[in-house]
PDB file of N, CA and C in Angstrom:
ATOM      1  N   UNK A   1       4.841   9.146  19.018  1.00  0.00           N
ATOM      2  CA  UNK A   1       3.455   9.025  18.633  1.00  0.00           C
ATOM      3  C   UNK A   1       2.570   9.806  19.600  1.00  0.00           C
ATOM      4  N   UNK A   2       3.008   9.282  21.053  1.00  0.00           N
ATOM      5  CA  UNK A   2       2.345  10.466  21.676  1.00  0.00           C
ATOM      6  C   UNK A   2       2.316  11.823  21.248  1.00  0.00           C
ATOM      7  N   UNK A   3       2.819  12.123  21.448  1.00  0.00           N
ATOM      8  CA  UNK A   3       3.560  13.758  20.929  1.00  0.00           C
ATOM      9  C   UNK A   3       2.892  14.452  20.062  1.00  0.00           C
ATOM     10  N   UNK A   4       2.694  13.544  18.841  1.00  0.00           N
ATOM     11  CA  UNK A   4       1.636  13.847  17.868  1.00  0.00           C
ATOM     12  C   UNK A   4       0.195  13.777  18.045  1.00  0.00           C
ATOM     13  N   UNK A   5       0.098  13.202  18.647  1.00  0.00           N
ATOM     14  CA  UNK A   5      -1.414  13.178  18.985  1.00  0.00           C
ATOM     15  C   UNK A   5      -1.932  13.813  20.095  1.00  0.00           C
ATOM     16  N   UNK A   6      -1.229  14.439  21.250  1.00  0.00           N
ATOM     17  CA  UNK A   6      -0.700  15.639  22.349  1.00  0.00           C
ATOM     18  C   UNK A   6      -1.291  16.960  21.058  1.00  0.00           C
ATOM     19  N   UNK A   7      -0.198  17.010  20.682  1.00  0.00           N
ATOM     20  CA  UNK A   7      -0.097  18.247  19.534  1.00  0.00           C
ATOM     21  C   UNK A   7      -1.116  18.304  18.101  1.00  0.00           C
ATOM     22  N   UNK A   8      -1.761  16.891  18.229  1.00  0.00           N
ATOM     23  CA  UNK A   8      -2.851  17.303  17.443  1.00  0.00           C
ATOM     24  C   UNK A   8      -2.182  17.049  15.641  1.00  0.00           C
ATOM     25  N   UNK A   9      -0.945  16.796  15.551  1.00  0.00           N
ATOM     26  CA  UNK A   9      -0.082  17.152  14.501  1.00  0.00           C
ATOM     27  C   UNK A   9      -0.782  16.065  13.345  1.00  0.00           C
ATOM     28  N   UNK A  10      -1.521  14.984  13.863  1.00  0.00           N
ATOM     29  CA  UNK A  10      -1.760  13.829  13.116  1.00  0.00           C
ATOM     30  C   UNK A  10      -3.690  14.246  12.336  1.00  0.00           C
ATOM     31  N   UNK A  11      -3.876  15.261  12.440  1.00  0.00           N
ATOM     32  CA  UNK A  11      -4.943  15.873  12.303  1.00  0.00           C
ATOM     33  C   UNK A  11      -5.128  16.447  11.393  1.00  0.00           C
ATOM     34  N   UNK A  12      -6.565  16.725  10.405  1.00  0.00           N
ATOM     35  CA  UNK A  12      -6.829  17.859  10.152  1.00  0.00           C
ATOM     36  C   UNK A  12      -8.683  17.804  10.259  1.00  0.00           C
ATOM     37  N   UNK A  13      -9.325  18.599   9.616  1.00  0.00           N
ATOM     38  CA  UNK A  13     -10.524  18.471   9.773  1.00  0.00           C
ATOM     39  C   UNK A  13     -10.719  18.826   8.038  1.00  0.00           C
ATOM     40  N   UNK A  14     -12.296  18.062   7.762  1.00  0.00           N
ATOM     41  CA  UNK A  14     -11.809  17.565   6.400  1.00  0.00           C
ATOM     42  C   UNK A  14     -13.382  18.672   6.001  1.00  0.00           C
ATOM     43  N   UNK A  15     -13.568  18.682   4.367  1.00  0.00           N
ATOM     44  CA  UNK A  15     -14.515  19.757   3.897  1.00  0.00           C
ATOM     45  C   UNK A  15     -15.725  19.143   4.974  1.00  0.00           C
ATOM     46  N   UNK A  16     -16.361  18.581   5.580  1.00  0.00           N
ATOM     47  CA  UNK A  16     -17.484  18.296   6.264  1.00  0.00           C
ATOM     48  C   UNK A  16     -16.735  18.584   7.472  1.00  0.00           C
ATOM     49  N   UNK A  17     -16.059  19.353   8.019  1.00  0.00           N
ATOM     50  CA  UNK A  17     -16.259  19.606   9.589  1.00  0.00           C
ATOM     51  C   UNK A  17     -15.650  18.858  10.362  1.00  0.00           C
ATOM     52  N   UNK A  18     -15.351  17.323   9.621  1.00  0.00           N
ATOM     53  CA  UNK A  18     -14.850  15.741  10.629  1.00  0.00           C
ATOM     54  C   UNK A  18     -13.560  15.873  10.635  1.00  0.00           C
ATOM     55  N   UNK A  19     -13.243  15.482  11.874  1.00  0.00           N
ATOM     56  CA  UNK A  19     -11.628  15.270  12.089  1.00  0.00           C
ATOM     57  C   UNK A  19     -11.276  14.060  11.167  1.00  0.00           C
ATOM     58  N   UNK A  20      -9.773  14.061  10.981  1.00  0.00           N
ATOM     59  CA  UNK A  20      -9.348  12.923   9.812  1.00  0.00           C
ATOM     60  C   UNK A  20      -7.943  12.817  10.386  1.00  0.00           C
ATOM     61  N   UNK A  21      -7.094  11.522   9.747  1.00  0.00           N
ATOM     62  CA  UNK A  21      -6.037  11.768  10.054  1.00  0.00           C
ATOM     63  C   UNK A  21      -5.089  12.274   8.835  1.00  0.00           C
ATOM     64  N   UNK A  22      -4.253  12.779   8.908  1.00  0.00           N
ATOM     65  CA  UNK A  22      -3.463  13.461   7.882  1.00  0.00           C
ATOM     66  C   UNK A  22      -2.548  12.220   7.215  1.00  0.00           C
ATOM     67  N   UNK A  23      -2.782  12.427   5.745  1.00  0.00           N
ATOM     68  CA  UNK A  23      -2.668  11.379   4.916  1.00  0.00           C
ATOM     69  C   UNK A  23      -1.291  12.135   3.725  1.00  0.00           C
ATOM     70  N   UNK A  24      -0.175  12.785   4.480  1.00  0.00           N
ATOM     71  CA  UNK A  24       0.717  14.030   3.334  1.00  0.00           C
ATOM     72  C   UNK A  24       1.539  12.609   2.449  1.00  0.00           C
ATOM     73  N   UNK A  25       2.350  13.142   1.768  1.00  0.00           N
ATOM     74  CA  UNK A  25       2.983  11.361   0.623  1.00  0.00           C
ATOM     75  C   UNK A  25       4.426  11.815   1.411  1.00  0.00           C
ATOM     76  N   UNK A  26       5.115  12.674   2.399  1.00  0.00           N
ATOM     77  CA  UNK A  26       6.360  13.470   2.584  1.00  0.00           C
ATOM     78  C   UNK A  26       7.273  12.065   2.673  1.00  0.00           C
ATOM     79  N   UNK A  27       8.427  12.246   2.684  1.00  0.00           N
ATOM     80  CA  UNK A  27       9.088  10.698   3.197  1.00  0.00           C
ATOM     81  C   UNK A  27       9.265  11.048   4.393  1.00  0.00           C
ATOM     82  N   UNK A  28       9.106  11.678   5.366  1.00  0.00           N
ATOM     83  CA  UNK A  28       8.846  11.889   6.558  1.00  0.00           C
ATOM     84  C   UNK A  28       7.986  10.574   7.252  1.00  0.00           C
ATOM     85  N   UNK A  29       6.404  10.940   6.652  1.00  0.00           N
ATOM     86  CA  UNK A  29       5.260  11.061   6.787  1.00  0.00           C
ATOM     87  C   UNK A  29       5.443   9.129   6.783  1.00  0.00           C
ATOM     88  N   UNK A  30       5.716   8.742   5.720  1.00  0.00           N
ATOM     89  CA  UNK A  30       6.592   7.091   4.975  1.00  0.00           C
ATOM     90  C   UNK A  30       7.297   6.559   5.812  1.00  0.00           C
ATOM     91  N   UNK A  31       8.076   7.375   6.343  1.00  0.00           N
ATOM     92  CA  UNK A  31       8.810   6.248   7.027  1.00  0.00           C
ATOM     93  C   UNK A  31       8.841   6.035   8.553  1.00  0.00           C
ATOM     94  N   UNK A  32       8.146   7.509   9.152  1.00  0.00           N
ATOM     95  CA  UNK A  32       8.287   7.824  10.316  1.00  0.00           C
ATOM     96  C   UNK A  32       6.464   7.676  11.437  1.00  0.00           C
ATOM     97  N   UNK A  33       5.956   8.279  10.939  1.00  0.00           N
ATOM     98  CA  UNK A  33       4.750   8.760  11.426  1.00  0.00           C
ATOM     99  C   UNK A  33       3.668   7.788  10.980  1.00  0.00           C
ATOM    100  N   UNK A  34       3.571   7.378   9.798  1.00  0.00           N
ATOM    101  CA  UNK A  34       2.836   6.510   8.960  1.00  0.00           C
ATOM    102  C   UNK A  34       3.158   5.068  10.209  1.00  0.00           C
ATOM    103  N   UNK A  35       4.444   4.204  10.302  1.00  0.00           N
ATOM    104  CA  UNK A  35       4.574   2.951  10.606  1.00  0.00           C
ATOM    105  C   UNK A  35       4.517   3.248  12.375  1.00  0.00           C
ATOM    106  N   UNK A  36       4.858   4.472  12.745  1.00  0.00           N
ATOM    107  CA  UNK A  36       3.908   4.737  14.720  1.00  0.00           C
ATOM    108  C   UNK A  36       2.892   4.326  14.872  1.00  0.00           C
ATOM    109  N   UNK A  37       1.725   5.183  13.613  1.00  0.00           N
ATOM    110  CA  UNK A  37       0.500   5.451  13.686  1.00  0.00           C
ATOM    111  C   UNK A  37       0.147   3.585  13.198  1.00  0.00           C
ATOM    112  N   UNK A  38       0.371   2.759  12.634  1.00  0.00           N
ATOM    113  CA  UNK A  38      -0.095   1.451  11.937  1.00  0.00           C
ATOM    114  C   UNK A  38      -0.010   0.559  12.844  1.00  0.00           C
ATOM    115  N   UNK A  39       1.224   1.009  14.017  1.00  0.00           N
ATOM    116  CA  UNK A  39       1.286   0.188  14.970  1.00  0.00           C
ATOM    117  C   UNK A  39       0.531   0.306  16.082  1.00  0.00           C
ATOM    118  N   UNK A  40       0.233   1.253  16.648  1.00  0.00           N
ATOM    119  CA  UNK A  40      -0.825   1.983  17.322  1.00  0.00           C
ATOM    120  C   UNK A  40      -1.725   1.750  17.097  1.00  0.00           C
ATOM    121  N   UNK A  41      -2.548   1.619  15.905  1.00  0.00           N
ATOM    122  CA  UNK A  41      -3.942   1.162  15.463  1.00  0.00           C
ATOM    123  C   UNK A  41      -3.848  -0.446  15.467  1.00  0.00           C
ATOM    124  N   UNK A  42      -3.100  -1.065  15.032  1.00  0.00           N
ATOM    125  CA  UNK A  42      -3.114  -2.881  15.468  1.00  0.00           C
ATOM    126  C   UNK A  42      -2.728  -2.766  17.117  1.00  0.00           C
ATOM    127  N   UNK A  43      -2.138  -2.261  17.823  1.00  0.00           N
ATOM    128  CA  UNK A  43      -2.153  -2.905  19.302  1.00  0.00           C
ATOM    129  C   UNK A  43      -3.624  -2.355  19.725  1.00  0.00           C
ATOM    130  N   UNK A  44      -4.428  -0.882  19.266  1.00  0.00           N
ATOM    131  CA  UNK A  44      -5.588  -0.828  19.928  1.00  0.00           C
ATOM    132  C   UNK A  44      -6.520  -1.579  19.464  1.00  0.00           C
ATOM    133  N   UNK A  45      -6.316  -2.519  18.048  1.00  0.00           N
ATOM    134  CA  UNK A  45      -7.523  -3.700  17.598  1.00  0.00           C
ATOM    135  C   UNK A  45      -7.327  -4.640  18.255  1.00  0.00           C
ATOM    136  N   UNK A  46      -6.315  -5.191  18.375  1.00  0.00           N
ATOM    137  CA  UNK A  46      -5.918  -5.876  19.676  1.00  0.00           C
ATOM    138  C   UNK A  46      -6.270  -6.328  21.221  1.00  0.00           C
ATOM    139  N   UNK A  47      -6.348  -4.968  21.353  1.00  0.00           N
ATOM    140  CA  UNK A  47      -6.845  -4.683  22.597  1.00  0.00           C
ATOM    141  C   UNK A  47      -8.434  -4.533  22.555  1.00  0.00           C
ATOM    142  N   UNK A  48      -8.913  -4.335  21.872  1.00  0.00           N
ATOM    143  CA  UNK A  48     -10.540  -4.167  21.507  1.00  0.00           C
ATOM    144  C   UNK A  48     -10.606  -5.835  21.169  1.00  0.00           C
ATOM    145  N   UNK A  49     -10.222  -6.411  20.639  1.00  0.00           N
ATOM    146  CA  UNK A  49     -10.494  -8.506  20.536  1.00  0.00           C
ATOM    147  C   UNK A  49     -10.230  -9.188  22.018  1.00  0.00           C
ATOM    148  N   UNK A  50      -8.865  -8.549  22.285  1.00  0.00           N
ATOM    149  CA  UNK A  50      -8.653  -9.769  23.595  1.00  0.00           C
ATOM    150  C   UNK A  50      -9.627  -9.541  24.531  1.00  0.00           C
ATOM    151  N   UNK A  51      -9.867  -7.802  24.844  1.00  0.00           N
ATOM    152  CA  UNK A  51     -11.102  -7.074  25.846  1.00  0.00           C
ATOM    153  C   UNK A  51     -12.391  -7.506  25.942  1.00  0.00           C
ATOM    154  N   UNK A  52     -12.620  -7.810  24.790  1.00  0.00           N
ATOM    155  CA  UNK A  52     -14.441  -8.150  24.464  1.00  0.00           C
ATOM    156  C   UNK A  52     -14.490  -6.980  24.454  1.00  0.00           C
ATOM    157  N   UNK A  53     -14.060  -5.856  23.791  1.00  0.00           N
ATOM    158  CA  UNK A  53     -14.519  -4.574  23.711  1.00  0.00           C
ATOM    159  C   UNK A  53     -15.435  -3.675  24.750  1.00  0.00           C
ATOM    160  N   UNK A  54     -15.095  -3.516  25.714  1.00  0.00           N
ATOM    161  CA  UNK A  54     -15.493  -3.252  26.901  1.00  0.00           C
ATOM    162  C   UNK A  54     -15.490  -1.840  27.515  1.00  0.00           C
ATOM    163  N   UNK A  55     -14.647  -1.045  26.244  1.00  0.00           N
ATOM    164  CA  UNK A  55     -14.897   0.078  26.790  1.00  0.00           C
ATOM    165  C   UNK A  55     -14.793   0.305  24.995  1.00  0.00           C
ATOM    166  N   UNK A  56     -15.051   2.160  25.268  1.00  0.00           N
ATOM    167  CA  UNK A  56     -14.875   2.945  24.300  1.00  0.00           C
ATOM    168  C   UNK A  56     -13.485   3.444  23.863  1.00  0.00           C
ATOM    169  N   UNK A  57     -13.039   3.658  22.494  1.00  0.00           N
ATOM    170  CA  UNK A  57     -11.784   4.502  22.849  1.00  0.00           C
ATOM    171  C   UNK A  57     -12.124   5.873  23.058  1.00  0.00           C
ATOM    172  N   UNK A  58     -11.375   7.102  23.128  1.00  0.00           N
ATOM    173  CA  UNK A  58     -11.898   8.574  23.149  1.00  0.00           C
ATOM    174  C   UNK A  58     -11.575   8.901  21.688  1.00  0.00           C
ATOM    175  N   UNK A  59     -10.278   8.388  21.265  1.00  0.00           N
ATOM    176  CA  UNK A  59      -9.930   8.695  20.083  1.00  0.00           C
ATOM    177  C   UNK A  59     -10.973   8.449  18.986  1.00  0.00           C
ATOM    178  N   UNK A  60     -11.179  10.039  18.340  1.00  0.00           N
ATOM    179  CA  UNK A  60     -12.269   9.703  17.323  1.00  0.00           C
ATOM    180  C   UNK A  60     -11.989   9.011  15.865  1.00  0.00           C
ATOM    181  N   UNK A  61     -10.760   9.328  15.903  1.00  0.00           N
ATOM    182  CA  UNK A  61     -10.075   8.295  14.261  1.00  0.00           C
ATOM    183  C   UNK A  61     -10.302   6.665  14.590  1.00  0.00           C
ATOM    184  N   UNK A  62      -9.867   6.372  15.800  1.00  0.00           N
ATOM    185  CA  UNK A  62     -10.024   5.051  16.271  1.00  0.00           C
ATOM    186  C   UNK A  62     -11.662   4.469  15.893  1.00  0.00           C
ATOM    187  N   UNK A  63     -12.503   5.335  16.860  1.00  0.00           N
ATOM    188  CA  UNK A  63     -13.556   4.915  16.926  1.00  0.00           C
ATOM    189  C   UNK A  63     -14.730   4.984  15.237  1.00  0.00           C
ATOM    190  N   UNK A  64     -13.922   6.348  14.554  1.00  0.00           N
ATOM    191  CA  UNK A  64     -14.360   5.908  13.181  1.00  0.00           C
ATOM    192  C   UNK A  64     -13.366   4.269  12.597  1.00  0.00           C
ATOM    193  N   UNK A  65     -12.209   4.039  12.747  1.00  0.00           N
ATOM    194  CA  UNK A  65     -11.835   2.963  11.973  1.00  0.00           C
ATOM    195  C   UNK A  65     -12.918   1.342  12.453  1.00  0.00           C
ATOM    196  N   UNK A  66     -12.796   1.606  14.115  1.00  0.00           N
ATOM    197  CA  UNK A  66     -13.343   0.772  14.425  1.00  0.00           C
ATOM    198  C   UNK A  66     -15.212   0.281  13.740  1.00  0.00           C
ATOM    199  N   UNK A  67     -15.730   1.342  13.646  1.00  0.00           N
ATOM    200  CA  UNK A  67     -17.031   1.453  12.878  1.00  0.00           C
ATOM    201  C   UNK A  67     -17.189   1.237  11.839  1.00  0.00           C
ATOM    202  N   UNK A  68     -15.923   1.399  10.930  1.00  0.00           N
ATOM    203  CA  UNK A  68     -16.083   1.058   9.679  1.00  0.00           C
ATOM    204  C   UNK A  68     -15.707  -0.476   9.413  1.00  0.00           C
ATOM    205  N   UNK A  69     -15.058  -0.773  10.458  1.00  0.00           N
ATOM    206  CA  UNK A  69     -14.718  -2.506  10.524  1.00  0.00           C
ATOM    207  C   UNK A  69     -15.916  -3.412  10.898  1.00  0.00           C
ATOM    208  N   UNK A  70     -16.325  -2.342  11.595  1.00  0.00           N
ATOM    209  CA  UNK A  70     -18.156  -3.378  11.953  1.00  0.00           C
ATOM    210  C   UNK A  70     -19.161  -2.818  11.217  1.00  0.00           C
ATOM    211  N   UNK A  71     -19.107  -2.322  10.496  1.00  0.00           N
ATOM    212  CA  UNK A  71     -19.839  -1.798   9.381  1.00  0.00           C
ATOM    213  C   UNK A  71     -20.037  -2.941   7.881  1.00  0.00           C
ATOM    214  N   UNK A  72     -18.409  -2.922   7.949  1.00  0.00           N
ATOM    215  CA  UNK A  72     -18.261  -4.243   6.872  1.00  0.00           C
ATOM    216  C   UNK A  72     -18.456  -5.315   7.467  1.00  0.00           C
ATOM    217  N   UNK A  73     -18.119  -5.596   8.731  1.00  0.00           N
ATOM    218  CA  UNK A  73     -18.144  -7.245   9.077  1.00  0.00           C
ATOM    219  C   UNK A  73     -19.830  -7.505   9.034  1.00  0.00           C
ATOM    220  N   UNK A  74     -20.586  -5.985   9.296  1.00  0.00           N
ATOM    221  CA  UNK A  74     -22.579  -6.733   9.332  1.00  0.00           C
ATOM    222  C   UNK A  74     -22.698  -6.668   7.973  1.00  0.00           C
ATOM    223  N   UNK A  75     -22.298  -5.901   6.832  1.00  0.00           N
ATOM    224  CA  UNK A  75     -22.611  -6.271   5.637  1.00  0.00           C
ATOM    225  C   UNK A  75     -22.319  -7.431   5.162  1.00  0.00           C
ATOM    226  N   UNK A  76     -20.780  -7.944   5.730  1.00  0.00           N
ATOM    227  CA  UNK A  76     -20.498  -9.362   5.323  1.00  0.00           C
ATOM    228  C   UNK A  76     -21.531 -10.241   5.716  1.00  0.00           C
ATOM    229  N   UNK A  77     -22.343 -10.094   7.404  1.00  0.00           N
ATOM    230  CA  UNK A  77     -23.302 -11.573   7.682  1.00  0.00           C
ATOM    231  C   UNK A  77     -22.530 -11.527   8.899  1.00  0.00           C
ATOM    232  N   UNK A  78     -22.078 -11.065   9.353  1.00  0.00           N
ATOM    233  CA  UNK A  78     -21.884 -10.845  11.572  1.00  0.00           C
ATOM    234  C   UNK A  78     -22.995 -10.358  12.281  1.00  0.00           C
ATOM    235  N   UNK A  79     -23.358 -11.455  13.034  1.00  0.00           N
ATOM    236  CA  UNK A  79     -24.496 -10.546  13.544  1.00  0.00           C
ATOM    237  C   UNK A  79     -23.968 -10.152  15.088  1.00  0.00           C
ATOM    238  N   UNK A  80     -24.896  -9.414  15.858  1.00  0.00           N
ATOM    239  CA  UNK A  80     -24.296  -9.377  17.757  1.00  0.00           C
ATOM    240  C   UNK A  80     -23.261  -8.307  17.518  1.00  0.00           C
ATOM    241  N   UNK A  81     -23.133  -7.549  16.403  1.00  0.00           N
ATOM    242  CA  UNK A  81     -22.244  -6.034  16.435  1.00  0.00           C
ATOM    243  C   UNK A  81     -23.334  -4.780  16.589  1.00  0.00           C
ATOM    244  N   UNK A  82     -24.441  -4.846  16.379  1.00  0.00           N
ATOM    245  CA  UNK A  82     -25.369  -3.546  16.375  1.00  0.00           C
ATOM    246  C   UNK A  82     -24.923  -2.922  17.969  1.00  0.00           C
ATOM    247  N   UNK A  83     -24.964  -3.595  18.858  1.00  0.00           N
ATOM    248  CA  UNK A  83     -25.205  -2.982  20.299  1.00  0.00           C
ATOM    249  C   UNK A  83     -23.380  -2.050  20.333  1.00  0.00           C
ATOM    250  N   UNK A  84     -22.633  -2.800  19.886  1.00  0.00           N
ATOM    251  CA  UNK A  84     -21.097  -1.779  19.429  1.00  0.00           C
ATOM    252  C   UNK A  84     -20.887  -0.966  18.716  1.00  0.00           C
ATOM    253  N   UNK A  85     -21.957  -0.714  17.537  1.00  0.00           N
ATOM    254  CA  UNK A  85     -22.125   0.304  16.661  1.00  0.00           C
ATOM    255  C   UNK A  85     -22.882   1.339  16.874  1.00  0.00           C
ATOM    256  N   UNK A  86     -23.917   1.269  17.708  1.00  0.00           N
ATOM    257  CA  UNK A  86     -25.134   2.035  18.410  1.00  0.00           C
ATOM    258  C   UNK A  86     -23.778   2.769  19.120  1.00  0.00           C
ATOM    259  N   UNK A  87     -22.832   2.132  20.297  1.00  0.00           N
ATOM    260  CA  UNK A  87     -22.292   2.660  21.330  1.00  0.00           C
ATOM    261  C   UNK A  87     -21.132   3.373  20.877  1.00  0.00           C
ATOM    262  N   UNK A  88     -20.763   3.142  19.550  1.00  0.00           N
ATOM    263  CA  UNK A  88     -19.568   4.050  18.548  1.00  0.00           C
ATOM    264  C   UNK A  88     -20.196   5.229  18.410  1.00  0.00           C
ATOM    265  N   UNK A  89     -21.679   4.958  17.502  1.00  0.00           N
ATOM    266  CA  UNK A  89     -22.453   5.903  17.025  1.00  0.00           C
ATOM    267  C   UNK A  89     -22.633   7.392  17.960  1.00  0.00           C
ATOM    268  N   UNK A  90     -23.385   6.687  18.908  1.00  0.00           N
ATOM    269  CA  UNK A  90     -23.125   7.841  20.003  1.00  0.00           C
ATOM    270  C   UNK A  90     -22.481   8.536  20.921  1.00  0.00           C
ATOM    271  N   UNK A  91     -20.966   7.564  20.524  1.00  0.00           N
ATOM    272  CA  UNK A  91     -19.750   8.267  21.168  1.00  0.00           C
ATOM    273  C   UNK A  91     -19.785   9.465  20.143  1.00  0.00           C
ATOM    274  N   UNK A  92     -19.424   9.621  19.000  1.00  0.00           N
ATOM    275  CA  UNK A  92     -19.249   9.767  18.142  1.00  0.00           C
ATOM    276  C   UNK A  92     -19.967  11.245  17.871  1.00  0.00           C
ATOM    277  N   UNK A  93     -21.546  10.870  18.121  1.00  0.00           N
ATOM    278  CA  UNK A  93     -22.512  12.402  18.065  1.00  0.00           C
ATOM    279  C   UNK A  93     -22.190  12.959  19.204  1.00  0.00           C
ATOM    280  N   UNK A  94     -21.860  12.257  20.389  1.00  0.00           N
ATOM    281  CA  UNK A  94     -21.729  13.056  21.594  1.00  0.00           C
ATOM    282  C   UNK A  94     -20.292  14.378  21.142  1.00  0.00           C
ATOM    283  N   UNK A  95     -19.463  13.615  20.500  1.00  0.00           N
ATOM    284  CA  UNK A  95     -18.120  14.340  20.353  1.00  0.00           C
ATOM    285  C   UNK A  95     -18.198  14.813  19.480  1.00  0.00           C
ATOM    286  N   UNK A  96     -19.600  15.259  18.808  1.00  0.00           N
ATOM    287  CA  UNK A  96     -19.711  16.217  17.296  1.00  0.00           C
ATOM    288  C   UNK A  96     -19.016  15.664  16.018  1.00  0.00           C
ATOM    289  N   UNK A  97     -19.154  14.321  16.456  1.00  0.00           N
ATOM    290  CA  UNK A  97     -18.018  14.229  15.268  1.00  0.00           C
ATOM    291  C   UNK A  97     -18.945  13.581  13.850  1.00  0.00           C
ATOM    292  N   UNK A  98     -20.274  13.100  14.359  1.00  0.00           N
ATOM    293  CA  UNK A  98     -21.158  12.735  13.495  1.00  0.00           C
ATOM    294  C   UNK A  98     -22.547  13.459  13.492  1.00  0.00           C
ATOM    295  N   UNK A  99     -22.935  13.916  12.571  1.00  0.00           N
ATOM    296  CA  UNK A  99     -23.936  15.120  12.995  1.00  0.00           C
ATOM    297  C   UNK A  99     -25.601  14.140  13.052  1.00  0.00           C
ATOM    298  N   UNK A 100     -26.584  14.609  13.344  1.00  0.00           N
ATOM    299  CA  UNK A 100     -27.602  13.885  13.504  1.00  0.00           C
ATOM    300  C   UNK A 100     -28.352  13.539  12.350  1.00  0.00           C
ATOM    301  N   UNK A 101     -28.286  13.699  11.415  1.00  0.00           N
ATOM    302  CA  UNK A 101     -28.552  13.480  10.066  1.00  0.00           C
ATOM    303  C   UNK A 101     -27.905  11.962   9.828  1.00  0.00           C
ATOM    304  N   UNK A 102     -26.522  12.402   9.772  1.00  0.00           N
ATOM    305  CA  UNK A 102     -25.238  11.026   9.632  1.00  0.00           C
ATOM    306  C   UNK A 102     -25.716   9.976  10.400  1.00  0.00           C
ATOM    307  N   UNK A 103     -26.370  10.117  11.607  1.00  0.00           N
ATOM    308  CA  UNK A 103     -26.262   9.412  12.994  1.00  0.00           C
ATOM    309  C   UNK A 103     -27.772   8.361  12.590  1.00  0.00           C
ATOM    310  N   UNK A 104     -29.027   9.390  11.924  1.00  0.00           N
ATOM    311  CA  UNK A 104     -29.820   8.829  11.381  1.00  0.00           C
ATOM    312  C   UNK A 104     -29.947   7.660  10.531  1.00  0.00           C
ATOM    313  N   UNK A 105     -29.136   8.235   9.352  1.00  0.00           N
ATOM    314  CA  UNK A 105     -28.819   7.373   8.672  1.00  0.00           C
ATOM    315  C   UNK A 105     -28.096   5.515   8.795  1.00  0.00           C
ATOM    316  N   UNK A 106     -27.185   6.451   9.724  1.00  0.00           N
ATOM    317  CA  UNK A 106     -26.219   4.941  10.084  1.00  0.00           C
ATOM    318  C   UNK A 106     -27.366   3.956  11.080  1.00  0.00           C
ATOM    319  N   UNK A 107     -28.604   4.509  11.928  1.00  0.00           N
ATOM    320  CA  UNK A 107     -28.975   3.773  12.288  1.00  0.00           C
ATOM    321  C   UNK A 107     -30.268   2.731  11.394  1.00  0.00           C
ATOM    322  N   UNK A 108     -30.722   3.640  10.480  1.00  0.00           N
ATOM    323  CA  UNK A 108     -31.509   3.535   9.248  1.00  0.00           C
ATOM    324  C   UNK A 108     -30.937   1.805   8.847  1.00  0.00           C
ATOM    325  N   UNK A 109     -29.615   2.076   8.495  1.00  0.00           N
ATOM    326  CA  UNK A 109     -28.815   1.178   7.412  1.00  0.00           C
ATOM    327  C   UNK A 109     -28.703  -0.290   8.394  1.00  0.00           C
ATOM    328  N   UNK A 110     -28.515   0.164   9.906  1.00  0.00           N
ATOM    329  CA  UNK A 110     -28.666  -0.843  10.560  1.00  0.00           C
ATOM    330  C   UNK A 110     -29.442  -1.076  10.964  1.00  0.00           C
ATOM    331  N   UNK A 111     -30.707  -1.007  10.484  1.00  0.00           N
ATOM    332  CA  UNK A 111     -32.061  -1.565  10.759  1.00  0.00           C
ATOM    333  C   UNK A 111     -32.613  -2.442  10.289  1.00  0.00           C
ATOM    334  N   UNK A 112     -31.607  -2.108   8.387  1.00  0.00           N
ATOM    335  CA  UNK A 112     -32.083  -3.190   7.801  1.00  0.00           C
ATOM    336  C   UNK A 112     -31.947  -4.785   7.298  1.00  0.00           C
TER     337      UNK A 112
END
């Protein structure tokens, strides 16, 4: 898993410019790379619950999954996530990965 993500291999960048992770159907992809990457993303949610979320990750797939999890949990009725979404948000523009338009918006939506 390292290796892949060293090499970038788990990547592509999608028609808007944003990094993504590569989603191929290969049985490679199924049996190998797919169940690294699933496990990797539950030990770093993991680690973001037991932490009190205390730091940032660098990883920008992370930090989009993570945003989109507190994205839904304030639409559900969570409140006390804005100050973690602000600090995604601007990881996020800092690393180009959300342009200032996007960045607008997302704060727009959490305003209201």
């Amino acid at each position: 898993m390292e290796i892949l993500k060293e090499t970038g291999a788990l990547y592509e960048l999608d028609k808007n410019g944003k990094l993504k992770i590569k989603a191929p159907s290969s049985k490679k992809y199924r049996n190998i790379i797919k169940p690294l990457r699933d496990e990797k993303k539950r030990q770093r949610l993991e680690e973001l619950e037991t932490s009190g979320q205390g730091f940032l990750l660098p990883d920008p797939n992370a930090l989009c999954e993570r945003l989109e999890l507190l994205m839904a949990s304030k639409q559900a009725g969570s409140t006390g996530l804005r100050n973690e979404i602000v600090s995604i948000c601007d990881e996020l523009l800092r690393q180009k990965i959300l342009s200032h338009d996007a960045y607008k918006n997302l704060m727009l939506t959490l305003n209201k």
